[in-house]
Protein backbone atom coordinates (compact mmCIF):
# COMPACT_ATOMS: atom_id res chain seq x y z
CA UNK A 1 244.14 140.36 161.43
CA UNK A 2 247.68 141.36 159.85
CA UNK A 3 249.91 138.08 161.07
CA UNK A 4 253.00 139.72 159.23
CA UNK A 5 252.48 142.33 162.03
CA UNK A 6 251.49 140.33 165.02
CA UNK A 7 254.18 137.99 164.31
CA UNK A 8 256.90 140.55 163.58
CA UNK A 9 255.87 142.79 167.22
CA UNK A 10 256.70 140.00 169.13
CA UNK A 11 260.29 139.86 170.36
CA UNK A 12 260.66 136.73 171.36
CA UNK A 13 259.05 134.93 168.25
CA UNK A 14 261.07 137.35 166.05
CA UNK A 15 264.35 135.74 168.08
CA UNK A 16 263.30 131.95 167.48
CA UNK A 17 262.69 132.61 163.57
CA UNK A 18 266.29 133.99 163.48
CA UNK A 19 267.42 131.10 165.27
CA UNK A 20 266.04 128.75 162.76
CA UNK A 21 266.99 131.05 159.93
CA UNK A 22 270.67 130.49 161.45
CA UNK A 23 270.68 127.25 161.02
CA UNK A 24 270.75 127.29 157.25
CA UNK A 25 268.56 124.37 156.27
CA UNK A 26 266.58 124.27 152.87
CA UNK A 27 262.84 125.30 153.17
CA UNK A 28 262.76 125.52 156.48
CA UNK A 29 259.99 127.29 158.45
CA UNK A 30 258.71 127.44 161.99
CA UNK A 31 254.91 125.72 161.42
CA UNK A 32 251.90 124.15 162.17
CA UNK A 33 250.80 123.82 166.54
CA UNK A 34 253.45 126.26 167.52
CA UNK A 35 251.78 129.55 165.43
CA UNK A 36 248.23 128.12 165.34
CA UNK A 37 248.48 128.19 168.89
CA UNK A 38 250.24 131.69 169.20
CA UNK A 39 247.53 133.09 167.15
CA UNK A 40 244.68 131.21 169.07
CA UNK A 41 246.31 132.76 172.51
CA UNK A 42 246.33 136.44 171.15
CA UNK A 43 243.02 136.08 170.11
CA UNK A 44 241.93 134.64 173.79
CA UNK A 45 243.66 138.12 175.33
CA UNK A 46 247.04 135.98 176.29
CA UNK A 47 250.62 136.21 175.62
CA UNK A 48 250.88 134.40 171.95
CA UNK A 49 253.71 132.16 173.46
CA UNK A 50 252.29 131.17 176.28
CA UNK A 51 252.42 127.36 177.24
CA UNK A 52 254.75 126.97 173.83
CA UNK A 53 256.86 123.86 175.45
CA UNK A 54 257.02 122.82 171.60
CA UNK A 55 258.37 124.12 168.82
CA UNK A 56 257.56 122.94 165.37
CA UNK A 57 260.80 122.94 162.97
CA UNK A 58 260.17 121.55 159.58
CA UNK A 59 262.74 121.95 156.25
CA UNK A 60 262.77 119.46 153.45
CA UNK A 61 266.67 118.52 152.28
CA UNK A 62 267.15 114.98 150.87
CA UNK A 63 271.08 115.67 151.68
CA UNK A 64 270.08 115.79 155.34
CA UNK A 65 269.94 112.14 156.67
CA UNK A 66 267.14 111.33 159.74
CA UNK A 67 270.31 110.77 162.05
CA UNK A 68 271.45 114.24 161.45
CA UNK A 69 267.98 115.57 161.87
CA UNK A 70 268.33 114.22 165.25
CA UNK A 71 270.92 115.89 166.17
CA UNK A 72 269.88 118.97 165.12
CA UNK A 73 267.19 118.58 167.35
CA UNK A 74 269.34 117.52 170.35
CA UNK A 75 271.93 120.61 169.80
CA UNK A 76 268.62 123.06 169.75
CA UNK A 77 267.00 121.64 172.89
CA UNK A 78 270.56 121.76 174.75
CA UNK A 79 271.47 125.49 173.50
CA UNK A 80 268.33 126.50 174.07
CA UNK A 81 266.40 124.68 176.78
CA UNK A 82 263.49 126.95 177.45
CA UNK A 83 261.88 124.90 174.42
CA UNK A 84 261.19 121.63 173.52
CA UNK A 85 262.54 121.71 169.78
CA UNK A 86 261.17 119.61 167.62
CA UNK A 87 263.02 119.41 163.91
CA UNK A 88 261.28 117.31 161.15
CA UNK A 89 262.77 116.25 157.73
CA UNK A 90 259.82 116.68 155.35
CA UNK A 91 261.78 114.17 152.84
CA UNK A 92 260.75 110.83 155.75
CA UNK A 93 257.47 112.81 157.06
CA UNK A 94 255.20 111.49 154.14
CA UNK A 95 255.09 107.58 156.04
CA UNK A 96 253.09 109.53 158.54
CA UNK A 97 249.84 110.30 156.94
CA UNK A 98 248.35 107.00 155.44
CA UNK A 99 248.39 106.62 151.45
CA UNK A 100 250.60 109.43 151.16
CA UNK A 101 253.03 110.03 148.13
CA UNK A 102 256.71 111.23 149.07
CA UNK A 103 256.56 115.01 150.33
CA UNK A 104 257.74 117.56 147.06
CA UNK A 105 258.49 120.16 149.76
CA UNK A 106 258.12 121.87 153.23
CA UNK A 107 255.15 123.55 151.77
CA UNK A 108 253.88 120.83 150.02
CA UNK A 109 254.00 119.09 153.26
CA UNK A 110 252.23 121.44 154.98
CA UNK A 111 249.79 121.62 152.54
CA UNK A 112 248.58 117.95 153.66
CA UNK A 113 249.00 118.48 157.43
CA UNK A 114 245.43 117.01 159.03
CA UNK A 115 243.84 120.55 160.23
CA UNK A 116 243.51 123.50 157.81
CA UNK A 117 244.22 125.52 160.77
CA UNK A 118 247.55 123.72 161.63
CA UNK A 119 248.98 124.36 157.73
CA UNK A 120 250.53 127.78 158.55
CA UNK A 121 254.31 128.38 158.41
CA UNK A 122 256.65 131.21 159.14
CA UNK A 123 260.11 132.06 158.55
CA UNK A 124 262.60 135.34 157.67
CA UNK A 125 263.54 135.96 154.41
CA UNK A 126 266.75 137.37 153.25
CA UNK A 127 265.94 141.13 154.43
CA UNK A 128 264.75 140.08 158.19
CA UNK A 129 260.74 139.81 157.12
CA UNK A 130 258.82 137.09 157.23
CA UNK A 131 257.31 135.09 155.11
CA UNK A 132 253.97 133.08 155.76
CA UNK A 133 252.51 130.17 154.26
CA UNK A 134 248.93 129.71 154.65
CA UNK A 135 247.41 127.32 152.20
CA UNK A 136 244.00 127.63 153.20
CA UNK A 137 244.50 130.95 154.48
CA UNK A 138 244.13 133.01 158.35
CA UNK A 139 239.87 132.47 158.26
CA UNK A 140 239.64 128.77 160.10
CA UNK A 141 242.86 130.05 162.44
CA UNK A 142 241.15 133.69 163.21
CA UNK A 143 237.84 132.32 163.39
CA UNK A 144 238.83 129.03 166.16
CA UNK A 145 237.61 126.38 163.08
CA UNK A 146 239.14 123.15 162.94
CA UNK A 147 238.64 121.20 160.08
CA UNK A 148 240.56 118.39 157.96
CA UNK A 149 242.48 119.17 154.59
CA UNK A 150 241.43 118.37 151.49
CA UNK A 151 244.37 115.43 151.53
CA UNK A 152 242.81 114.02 154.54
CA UNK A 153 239.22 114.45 153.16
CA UNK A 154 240.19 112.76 150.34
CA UNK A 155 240.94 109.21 151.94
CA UNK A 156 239.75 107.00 154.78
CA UNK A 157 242.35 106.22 156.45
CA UNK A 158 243.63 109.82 156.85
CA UNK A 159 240.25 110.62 157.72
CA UNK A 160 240.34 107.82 160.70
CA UNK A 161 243.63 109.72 161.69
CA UNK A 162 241.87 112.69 161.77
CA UNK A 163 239.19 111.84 163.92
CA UNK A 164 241.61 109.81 166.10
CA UNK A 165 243.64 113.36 166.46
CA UNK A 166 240.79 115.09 167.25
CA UNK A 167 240.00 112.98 169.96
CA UNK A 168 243.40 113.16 171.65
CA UNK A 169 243.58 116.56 171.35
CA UNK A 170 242.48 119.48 174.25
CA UNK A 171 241.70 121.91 172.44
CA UNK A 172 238.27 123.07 173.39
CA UNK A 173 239.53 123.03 176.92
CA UNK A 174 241.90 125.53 176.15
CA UNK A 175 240.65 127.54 173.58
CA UNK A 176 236.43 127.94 174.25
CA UNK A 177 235.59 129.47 170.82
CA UNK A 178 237.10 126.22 169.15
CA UNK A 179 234.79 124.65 166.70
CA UNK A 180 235.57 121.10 165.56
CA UNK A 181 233.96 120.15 162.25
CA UNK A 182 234.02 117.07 159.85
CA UNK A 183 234.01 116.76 156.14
């Protein structure tokens, strides 16, 4: 599957990328549940968008305090209500993930998100394309595998996270070709 192409065919994803390319922030993408899930729908024979009430924002700008990231988030939900925006500041994101160092980037961030399938990113670059990040690459994502990064593999307590996600999470009722494995 080309996801340059199914990305860039869709309208309506096309206009939310230029929205967050608008805003101007440093290493910012559109990541993680919001394009997993797009690409999980289009391969279930629905609308990639469908039942995206979140949208996953990430940048990484050490000029850009948490406050302001907040109100970022609060101008994008009230311009542009049909979403629930959600903007993160990679620089404060590390305190997240147990035993984590200080995020280098957006990417590097990414990187260590808990599911293989949830590190993919997406944004436009300067001539209106767009540019993925897939650190583990499309396979887990095209084939419906879930399994953890090699950060969270690598520790415990991320690993307790992990499991603790996967139990929260409703995936298999949504998407029936989902396969959840373990390191």
């Amino acid at each position: 599957m080309d996801l340059h192409k199914l990305f860039e065919s869709d309208p309506e994803l096309m206009r939310l990328l230029r929205i967050i390319a608008e805003l101007g922030l440093q290493d910012c993408w559109l990541a993680a549940g919001t394009l997993r899930n797009y690409v999980w729908n289009v391969l279930s024979d629905r609308p990639g968008l469908e039942d995206a009430s979140d949208l996953d924002v990430v940048f990484y700008d050490q000029a850009v305090s948490y406050e302001d990231t907040l109100a970022l988030q609060a101008d994008l939900n009230h311009r542009y209500p049909t979403y629930q925006w959600e903007v993160k500041n990679q620089v404060y994101m590390h305190s997240h993930s147990p035993n984590t160092q200080p995020y280098q980037s957006a990417t590097d961030a990414i990187s260590k998100y808990p599911e293989r399938c949830t590190a993919i990113a997406a944004r436009l670059n300067e001539q209106g394309h767009i540019d993925l990040f897939l650190p583990y690459g499309a396979a887990d994502i095209e084939q419906f595998i879930v399994q953890p990064t090699p950060h969270f593999v690598a520790d415990p307590e991320r690993m307790t996270v992990y499991r603790k996600r996967m139990a929260k999470k409703d995936w298999a009722d949504k998407w029936e070709k989902l396969r959840v494995e373990e390191m």
